[in-house]
ModelCIF file with pLDDT and N, C-alpha, C, O atoms, coordinates in Angstrom:
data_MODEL
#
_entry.id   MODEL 
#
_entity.id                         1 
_entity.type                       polymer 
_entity.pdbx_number_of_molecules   1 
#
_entity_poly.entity_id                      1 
_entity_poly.type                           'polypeptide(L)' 
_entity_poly.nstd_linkage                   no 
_entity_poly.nstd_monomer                   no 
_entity_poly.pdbx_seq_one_letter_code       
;(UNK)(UNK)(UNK)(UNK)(UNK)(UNK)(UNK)(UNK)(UNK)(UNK)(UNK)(UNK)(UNK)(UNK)(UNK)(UNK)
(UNK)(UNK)(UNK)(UNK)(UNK)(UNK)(UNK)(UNK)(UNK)(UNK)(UNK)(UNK)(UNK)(UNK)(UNK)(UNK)
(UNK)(UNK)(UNK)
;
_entity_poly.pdbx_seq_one_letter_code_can   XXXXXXXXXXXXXXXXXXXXXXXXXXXXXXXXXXX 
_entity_poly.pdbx_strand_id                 A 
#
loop_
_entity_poly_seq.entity_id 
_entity_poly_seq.num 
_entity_poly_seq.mon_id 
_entity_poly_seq.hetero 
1 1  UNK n 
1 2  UNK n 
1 3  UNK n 
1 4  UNK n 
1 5  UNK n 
1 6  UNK n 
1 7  UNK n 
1 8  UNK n 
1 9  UNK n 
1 10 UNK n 
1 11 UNK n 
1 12 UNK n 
1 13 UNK n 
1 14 UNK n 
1 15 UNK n 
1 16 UNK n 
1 17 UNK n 
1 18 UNK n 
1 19 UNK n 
1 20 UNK n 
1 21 UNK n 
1 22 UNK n 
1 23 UNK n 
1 24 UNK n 
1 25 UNK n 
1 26 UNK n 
1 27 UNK n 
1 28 UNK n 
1 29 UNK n 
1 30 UNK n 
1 31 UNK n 
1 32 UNK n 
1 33 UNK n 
1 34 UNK n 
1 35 UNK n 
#
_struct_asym.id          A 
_struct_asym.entity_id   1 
#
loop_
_ma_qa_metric.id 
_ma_qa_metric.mode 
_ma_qa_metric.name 
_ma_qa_metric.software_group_id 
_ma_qa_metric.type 
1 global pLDDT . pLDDT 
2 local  pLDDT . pLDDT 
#
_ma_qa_metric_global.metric_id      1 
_ma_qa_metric_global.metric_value   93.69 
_ma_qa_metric_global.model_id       1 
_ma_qa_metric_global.ordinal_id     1 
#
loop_
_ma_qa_metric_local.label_asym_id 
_ma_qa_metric_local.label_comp_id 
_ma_qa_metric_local.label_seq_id 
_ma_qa_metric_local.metric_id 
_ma_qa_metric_local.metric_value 
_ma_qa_metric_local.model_id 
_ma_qa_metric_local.ordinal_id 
A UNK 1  2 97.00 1 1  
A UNK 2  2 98.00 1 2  
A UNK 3  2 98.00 1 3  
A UNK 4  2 98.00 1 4  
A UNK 5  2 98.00 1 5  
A UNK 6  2 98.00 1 6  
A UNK 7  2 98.00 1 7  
A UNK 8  2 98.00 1 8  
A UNK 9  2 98.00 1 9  
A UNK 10 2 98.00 1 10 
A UNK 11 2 98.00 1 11 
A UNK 12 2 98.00 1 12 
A UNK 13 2 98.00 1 13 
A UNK 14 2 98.00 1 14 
A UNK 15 2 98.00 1 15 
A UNK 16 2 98.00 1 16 
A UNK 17 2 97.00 1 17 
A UNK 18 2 97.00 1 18 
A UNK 19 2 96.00 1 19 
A UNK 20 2 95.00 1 20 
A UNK 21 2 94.00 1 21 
A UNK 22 2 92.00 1 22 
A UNK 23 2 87.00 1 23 
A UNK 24 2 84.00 1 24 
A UNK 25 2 71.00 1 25 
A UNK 26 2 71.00 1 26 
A UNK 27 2 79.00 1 27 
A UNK 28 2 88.00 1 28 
A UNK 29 2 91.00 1 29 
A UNK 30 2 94.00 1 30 
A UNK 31 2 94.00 1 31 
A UNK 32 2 92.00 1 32 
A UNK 33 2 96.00 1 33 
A UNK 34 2 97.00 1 34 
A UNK 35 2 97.00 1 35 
#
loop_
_atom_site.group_PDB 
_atom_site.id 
_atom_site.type_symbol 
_atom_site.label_atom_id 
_atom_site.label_alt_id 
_atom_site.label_comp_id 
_atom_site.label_asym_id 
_atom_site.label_entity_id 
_atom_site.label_seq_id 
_atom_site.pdbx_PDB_ins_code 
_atom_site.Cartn_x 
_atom_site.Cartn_y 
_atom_site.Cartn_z 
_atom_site.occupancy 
_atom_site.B_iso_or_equiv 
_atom_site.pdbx_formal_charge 
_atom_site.auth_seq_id 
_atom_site.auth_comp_id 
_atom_site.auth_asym_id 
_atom_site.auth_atom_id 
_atom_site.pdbx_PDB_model_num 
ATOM 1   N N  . UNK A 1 1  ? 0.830  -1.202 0.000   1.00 97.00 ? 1  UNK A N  1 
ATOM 2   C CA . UNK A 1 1  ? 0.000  0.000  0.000   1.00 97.00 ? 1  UNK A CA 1 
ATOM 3   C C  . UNK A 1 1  ? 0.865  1.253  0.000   1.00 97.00 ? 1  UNK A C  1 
ATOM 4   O O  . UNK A 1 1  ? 0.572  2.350  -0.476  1.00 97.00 ? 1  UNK A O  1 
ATOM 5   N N  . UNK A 1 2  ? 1.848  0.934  0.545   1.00 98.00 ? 2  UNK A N  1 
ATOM 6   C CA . UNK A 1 2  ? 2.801  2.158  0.763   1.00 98.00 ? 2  UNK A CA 1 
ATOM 7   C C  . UNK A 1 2  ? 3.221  2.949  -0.576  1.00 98.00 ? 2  UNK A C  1 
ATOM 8   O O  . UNK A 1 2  ? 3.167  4.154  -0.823  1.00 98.00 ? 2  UNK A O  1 
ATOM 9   N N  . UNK A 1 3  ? 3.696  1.763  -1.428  1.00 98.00 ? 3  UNK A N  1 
ATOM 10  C CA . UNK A 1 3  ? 4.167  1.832  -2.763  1.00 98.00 ? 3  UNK A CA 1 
ATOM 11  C C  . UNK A 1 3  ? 2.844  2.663  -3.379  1.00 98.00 ? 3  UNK A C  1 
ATOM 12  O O  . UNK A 1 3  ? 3.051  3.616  -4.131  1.00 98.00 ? 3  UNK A O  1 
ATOM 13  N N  . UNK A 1 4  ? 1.682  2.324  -3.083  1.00 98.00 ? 4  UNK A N  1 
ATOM 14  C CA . UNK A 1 4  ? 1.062  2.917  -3.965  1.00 98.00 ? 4  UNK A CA 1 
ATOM 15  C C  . UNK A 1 4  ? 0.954  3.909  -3.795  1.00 98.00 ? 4  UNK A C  1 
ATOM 16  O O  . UNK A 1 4  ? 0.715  4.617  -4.773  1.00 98.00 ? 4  UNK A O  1 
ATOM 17  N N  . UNK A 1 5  ? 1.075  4.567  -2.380  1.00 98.00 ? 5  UNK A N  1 
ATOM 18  C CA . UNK A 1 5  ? 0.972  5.884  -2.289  1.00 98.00 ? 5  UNK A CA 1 
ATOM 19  C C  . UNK A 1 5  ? 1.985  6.821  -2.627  1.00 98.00 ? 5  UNK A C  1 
ATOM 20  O O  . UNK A 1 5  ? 1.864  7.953  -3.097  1.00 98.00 ? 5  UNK A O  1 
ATOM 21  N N  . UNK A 1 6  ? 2.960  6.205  -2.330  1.00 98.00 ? 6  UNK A N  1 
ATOM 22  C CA . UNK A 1 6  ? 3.904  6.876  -2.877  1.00 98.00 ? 6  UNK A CA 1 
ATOM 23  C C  . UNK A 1 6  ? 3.956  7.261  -4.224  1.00 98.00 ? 6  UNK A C  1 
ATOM 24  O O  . UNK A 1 6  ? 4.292  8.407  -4.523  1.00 98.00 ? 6  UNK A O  1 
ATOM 25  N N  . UNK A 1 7  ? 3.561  6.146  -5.351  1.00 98.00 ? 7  UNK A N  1 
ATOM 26  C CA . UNK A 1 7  ? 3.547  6.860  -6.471  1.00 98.00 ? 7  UNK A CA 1 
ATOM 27  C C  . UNK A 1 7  ? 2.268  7.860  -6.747  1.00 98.00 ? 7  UNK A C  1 
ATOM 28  O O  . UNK A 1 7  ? 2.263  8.320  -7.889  1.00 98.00 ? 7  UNK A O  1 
ATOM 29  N N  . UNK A 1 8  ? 1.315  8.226  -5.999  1.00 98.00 ? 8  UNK A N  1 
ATOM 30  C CA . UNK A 1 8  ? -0.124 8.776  -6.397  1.00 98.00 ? 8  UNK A CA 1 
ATOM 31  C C  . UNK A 1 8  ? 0.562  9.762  -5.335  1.00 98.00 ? 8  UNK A C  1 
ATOM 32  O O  . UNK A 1 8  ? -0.300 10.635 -5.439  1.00 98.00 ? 8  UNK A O  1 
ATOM 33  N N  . UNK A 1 9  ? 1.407  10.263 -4.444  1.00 98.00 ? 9  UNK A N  1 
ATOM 34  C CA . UNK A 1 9  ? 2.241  11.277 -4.010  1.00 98.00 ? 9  UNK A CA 1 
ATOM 35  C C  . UNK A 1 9  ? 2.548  11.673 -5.167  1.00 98.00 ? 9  UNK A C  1 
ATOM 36  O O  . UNK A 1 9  ? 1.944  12.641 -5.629  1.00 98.00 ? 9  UNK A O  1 
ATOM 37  N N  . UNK A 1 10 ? 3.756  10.899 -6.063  1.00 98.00 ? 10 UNK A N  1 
ATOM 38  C CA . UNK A 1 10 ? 4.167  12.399 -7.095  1.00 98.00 ? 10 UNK A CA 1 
ATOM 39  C C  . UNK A 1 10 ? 3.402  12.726 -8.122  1.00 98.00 ? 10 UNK A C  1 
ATOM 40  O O  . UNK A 1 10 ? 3.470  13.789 -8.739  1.00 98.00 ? 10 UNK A O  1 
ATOM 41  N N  . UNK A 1 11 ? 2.524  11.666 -8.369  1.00 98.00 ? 11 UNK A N  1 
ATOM 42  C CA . UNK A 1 11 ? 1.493  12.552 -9.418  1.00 98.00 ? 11 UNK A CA 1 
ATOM 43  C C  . UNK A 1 11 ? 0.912  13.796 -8.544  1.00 98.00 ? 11 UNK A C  1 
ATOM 44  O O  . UNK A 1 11 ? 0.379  14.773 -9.069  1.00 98.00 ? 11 UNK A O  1 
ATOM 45  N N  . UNK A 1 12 ? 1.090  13.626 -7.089  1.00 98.00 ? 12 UNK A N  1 
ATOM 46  C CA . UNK A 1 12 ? 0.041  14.877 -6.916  1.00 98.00 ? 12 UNK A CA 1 
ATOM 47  C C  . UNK A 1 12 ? 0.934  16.296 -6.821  1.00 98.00 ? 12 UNK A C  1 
ATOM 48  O O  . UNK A 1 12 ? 0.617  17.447 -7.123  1.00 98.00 ? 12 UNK A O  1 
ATOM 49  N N  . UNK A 1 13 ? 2.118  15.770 -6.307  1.00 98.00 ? 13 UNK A N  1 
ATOM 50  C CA . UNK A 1 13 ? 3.473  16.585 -6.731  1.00 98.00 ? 13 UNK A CA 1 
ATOM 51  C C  . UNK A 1 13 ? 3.030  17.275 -7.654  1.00 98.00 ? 13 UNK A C  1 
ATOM 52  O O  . UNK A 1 13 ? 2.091  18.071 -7.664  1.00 98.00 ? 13 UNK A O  1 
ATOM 53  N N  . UNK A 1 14 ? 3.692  16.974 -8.407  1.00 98.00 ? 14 UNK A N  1 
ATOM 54  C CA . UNK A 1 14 ? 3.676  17.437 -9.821  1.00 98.00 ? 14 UNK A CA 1 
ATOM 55  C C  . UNK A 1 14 ? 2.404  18.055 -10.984 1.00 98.00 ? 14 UNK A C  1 
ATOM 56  O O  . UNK A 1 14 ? 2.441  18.605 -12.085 1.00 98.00 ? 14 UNK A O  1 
ATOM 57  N N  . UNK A 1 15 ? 1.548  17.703 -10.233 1.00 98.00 ? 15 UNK A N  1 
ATOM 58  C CA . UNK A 1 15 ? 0.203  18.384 -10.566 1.00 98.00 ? 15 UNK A CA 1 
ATOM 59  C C  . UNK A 1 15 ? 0.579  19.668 -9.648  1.00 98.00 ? 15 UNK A C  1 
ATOM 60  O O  . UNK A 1 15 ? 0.952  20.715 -10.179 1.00 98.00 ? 15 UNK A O  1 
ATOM 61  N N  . UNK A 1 16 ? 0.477  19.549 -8.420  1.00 98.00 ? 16 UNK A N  1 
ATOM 62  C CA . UNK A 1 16 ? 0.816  20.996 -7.879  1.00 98.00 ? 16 UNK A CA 1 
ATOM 63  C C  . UNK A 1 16 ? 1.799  21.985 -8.400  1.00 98.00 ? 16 UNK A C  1 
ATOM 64  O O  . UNK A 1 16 ? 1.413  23.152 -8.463  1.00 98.00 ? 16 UNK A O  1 
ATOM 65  N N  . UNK A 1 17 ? 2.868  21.735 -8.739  1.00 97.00 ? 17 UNK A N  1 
ATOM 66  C CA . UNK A 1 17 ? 4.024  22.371 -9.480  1.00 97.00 ? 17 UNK A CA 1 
ATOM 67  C C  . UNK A 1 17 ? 3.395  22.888 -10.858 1.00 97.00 ? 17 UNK A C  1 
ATOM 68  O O  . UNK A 1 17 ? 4.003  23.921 -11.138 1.00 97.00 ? 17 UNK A O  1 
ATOM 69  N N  . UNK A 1 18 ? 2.681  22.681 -11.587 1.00 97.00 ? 18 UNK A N  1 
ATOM 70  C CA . UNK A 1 18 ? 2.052  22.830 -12.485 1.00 97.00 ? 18 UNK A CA 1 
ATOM 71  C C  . UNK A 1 18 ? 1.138  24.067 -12.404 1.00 97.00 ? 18 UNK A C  1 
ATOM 72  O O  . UNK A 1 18 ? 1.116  25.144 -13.000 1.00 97.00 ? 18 UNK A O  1 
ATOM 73  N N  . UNK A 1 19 ? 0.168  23.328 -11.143 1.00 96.00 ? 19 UNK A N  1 
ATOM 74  C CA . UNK A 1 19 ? -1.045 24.282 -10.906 1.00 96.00 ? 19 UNK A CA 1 
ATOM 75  C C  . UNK A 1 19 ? 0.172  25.408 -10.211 1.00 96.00 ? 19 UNK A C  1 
ATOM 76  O O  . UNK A 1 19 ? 0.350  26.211 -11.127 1.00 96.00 ? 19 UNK A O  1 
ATOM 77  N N  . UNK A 1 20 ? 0.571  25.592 -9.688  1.00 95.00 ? 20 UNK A N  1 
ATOM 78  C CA . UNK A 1 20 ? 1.642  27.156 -8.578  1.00 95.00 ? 20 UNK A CA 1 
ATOM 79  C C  . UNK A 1 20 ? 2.420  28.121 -10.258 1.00 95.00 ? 20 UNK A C  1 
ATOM 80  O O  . UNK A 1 20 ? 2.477  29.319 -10.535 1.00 95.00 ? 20 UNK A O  1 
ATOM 81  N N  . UNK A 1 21 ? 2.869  26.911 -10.984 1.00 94.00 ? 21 UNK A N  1 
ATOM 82  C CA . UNK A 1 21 ? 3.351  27.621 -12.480 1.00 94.00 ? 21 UNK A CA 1 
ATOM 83  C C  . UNK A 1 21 ? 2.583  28.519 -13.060 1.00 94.00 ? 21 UNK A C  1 
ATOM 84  O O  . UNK A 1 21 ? 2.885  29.534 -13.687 1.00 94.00 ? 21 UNK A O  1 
ATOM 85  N N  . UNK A 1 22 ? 1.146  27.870 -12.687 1.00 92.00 ? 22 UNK A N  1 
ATOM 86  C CA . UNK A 1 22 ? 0.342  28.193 -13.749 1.00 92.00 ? 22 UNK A CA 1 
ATOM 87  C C  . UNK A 1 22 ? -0.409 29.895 -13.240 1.00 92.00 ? 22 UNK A C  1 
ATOM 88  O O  . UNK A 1 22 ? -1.006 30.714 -13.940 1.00 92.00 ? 22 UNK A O  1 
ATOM 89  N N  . UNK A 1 23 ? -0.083 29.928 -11.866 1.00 87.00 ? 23 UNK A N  1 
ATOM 90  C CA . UNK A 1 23 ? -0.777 31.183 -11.394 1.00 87.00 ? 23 UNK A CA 1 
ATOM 91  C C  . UNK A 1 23 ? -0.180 31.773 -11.089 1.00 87.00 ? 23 UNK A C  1 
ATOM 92  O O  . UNK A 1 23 ? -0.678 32.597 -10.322 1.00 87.00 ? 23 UNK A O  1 
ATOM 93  N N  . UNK A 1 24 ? 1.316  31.926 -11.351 1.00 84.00 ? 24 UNK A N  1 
ATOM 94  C CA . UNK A 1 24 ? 2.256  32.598 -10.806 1.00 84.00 ? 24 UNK A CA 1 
ATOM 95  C C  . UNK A 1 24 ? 3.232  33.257 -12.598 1.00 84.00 ? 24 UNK A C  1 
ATOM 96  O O  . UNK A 1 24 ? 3.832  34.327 -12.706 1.00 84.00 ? 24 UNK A O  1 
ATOM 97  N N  . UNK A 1 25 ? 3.091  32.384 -13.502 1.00 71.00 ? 25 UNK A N  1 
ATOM 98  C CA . UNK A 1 25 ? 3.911  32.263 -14.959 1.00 71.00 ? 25 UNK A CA 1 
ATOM 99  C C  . UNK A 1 25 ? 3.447  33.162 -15.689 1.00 71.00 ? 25 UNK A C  1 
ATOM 100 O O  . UNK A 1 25 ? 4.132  33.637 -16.594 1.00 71.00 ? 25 UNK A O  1 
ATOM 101 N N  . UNK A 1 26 ? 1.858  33.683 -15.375 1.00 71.00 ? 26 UNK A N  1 
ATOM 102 C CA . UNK A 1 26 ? 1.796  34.218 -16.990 1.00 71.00 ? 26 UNK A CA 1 
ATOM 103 C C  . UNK A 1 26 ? 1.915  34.116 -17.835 1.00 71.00 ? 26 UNK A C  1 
ATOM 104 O O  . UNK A 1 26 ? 3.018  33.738 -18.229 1.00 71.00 ? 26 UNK A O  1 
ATOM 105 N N  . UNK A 1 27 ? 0.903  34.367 -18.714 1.00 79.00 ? 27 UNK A N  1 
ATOM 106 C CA . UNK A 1 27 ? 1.142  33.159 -20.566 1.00 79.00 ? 27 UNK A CA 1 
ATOM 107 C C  . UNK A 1 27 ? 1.634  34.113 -21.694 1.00 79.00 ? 27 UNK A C  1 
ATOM 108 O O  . UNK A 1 27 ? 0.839  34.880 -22.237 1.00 79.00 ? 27 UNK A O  1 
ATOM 109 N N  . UNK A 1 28 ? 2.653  34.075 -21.966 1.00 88.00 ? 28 UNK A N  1 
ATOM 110 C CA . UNK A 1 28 ? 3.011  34.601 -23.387 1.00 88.00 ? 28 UNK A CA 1 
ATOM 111 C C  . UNK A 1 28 ? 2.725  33.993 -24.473 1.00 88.00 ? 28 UNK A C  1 
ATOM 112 O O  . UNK A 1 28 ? 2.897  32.779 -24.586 1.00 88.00 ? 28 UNK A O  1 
ATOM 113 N N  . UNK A 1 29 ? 2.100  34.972 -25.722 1.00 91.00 ? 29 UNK A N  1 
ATOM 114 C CA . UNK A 1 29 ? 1.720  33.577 -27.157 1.00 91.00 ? 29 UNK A CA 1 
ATOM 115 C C  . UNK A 1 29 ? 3.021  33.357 -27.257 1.00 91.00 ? 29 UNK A C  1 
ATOM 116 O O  . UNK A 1 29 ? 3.976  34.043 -26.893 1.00 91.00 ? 29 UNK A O  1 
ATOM 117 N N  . UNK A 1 30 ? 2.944  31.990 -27.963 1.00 94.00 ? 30 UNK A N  1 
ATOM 118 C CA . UNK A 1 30 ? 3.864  31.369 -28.823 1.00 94.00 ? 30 UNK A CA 1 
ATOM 119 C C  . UNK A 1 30 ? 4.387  32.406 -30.045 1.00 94.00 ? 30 UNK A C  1 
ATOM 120 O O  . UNK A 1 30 ? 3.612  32.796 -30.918 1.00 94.00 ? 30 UNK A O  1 
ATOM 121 N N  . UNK A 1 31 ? 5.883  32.821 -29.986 1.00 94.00 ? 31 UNK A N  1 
ATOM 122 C CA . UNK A 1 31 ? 6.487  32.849 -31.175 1.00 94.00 ? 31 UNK A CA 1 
ATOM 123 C C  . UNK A 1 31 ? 6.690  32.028 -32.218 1.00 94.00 ? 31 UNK A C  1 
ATOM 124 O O  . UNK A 1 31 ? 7.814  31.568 -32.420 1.00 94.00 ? 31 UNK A O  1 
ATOM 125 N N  . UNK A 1 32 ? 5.563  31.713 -33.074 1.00 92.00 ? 32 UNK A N  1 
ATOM 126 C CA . UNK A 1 32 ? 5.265  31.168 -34.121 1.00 92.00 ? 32 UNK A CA 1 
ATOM 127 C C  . UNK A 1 32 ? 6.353  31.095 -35.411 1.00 92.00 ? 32 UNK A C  1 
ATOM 128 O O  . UNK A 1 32 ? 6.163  30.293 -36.326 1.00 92.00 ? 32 UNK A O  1 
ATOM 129 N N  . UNK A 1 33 ? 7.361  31.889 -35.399 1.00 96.00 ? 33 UNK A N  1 
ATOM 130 C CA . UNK A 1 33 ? 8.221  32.043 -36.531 1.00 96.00 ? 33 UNK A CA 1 
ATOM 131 C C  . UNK A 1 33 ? 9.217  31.213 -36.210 1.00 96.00 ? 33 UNK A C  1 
ATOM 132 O O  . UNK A 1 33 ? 9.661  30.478 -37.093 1.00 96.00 ? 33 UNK A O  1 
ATOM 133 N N  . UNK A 1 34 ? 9.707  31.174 -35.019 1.00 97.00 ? 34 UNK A N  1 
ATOM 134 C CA . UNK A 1 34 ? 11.117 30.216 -34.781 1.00 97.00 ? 34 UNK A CA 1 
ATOM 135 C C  . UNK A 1 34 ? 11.074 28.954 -35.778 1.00 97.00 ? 34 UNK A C  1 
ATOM 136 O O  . UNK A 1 34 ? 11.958 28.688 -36.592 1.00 97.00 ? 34 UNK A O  1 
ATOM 137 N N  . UNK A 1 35 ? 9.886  28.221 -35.573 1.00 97.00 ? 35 UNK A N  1 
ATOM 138 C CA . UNK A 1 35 ? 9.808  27.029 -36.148 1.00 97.00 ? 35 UNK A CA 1 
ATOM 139 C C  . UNK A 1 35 ? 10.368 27.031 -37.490 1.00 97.00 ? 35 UNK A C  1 
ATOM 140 O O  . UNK A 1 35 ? 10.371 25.997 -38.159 1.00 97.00 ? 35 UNK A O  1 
#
């Protein structure tokens, strides 16, 4: 059981890191020309 939590820990990790990016980052468009 341990194991499992542990891995459903870093999914939740990493969902958080995401969600804190996401309200803190600000979205710039894509520079479309590089490509």
């Amino acid at each position: 059981e341990q194991r499992l939590a542990e891995a459903a820990g870093r999914v939740r990790r990493l969902g958080a890191w995401t969600a804190a990016r996401a309200r803190t980052g600000g979205r710039i468009a894509p520079d479309l020309s590089i490509g």
